[in-house]
Protein backbone atom coordinates (compact mmCIF):
# COMPACT_ATOMS: atom_id res chain seq x y z
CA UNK A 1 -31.07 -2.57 -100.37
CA UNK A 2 -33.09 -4.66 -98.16
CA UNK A 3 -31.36 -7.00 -95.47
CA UNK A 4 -32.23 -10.47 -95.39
CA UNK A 5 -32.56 -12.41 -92.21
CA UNK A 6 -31.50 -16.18 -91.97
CA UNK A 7 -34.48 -17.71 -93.53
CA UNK A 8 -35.07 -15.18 -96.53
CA UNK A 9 -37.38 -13.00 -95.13
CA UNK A 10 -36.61 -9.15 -94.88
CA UNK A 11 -35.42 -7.96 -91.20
CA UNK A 12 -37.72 -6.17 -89.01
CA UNK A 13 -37.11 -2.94 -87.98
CA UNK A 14 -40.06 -2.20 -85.46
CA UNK A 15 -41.29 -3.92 -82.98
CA UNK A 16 -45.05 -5.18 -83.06
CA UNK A 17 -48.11 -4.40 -81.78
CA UNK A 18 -48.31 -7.20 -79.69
CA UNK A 19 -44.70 -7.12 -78.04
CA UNK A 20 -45.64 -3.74 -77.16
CA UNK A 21 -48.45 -4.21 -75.64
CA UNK A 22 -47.22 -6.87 -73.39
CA UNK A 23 -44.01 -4.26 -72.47
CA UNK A 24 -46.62 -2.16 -71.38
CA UNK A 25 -48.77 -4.65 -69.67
CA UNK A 26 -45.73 -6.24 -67.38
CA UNK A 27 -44.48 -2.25 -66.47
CA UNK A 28 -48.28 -1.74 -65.36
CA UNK A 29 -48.34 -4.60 -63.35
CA UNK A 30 -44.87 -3.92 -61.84
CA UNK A 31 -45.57 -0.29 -60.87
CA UNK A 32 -49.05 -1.59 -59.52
CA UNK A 33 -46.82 -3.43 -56.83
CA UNK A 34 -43.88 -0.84 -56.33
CA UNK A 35 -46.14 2.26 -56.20
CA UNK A 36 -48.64 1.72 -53.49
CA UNK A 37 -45.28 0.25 -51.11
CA UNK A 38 -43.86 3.63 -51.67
CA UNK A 39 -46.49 5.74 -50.30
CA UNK A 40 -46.70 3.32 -47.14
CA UNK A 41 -42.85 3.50 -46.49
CA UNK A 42 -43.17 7.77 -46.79
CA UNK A 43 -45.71 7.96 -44.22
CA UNK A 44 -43.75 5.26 -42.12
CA UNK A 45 -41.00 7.78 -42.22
CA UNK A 46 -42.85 10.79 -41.66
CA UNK A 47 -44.01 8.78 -38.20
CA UNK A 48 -40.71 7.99 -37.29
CA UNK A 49 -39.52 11.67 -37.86
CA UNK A 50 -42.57 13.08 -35.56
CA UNK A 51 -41.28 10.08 -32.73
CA UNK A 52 -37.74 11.72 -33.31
CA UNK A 53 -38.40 15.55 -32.97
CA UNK A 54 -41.28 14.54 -29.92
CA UNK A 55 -38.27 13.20 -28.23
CA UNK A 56 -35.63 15.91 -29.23
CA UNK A 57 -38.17 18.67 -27.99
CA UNK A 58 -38.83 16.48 -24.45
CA UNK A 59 -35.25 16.18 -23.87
CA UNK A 60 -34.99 20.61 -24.39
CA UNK A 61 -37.98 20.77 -21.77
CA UNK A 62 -36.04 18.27 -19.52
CA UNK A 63 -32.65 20.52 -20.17
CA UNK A 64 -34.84 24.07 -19.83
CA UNK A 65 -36.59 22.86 -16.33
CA UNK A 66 -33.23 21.84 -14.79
CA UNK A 67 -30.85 24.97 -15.91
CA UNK A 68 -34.02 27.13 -14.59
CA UNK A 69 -35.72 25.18 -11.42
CA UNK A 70 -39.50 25.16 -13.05
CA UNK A 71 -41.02 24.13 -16.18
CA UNK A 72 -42.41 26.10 -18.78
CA UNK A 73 -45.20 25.70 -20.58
CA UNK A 74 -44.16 27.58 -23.88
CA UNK A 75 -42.56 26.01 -26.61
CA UNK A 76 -41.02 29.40 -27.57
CA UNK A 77 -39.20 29.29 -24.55
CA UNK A 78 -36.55 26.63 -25.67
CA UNK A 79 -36.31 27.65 -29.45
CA UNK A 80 -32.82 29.08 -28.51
CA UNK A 81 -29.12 27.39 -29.13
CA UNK A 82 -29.38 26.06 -25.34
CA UNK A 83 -32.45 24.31 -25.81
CA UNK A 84 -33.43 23.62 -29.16
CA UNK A 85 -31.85 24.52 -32.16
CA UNK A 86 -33.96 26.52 -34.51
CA UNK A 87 -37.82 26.71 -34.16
CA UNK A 88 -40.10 24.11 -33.09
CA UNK A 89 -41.28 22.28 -36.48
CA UNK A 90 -44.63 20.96 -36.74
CA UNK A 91 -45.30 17.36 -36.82
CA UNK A 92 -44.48 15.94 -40.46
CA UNK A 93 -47.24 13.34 -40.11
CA UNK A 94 -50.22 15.51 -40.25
CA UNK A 95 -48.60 19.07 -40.08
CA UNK A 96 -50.12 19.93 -36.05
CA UNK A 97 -48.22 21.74 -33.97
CA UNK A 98 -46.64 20.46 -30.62
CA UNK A 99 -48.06 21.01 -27.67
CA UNK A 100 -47.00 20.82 -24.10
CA UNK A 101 -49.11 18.86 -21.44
CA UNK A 102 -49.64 21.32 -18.21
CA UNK A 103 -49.50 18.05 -16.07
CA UNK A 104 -46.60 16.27 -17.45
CA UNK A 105 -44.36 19.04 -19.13
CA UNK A 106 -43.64 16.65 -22.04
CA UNK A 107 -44.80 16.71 -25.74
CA UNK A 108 -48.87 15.57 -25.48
CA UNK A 109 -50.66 13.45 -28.29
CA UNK A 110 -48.92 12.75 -32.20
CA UNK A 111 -48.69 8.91 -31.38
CA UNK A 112 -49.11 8.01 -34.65
């Protein structure tokens, strides 16, 4: 039994060649926008994650020189419940460790 549409002709029951080609053609062109804006916004957040733990592991060193009366140079040294909890993780930027300046006590470099 073949269905009739409202002019006579049979129904379709597939789409074309052309409709799905221009489906295709408008998802291309919509992930050509969306991906690129993703990659940007994961290294944004990778930055802002390195800015966070830089300033989590200066305020330890801050907390370690004045509960012991002299800085230290080690980042081992805090990676205690006191200080810091857990170990030190490396930058989630570029994947460096942290380092401590000898002159300032405080995280050096990894401003991204």
């Amino acid at each position: 039994m073949t269905m009739l549409n409202g002019g006579g002709r049979p129904a379709r029951q597939a789409f074309s060649i052309l409709e799905m080609l221009a489906t295709v053609t408008i998802i291309a062109v919509i992930a050509s926008i969306v991906v690129p804006r993703l990659a940007f916004h994961g290294f944004t957040a990778k930055k802002t994650a390195c800015s966070q733990y830089r300033a989590d592991i200066n305020s330890a060193l801050e907390r370690y020189m004045f509960d012991n009366g002299s800085p230290t140079l080690q980042l081992s040294d805090i990676e205690n419940g006191d200080y810091y909890p857990g170990t030190i993780p490396n930058c989630p930027a570029d994947n460096t460790a942290y380092t401590i300046d000898p002159t300032t006590y405080r995280i050096s470099g990894h401003n991204h």
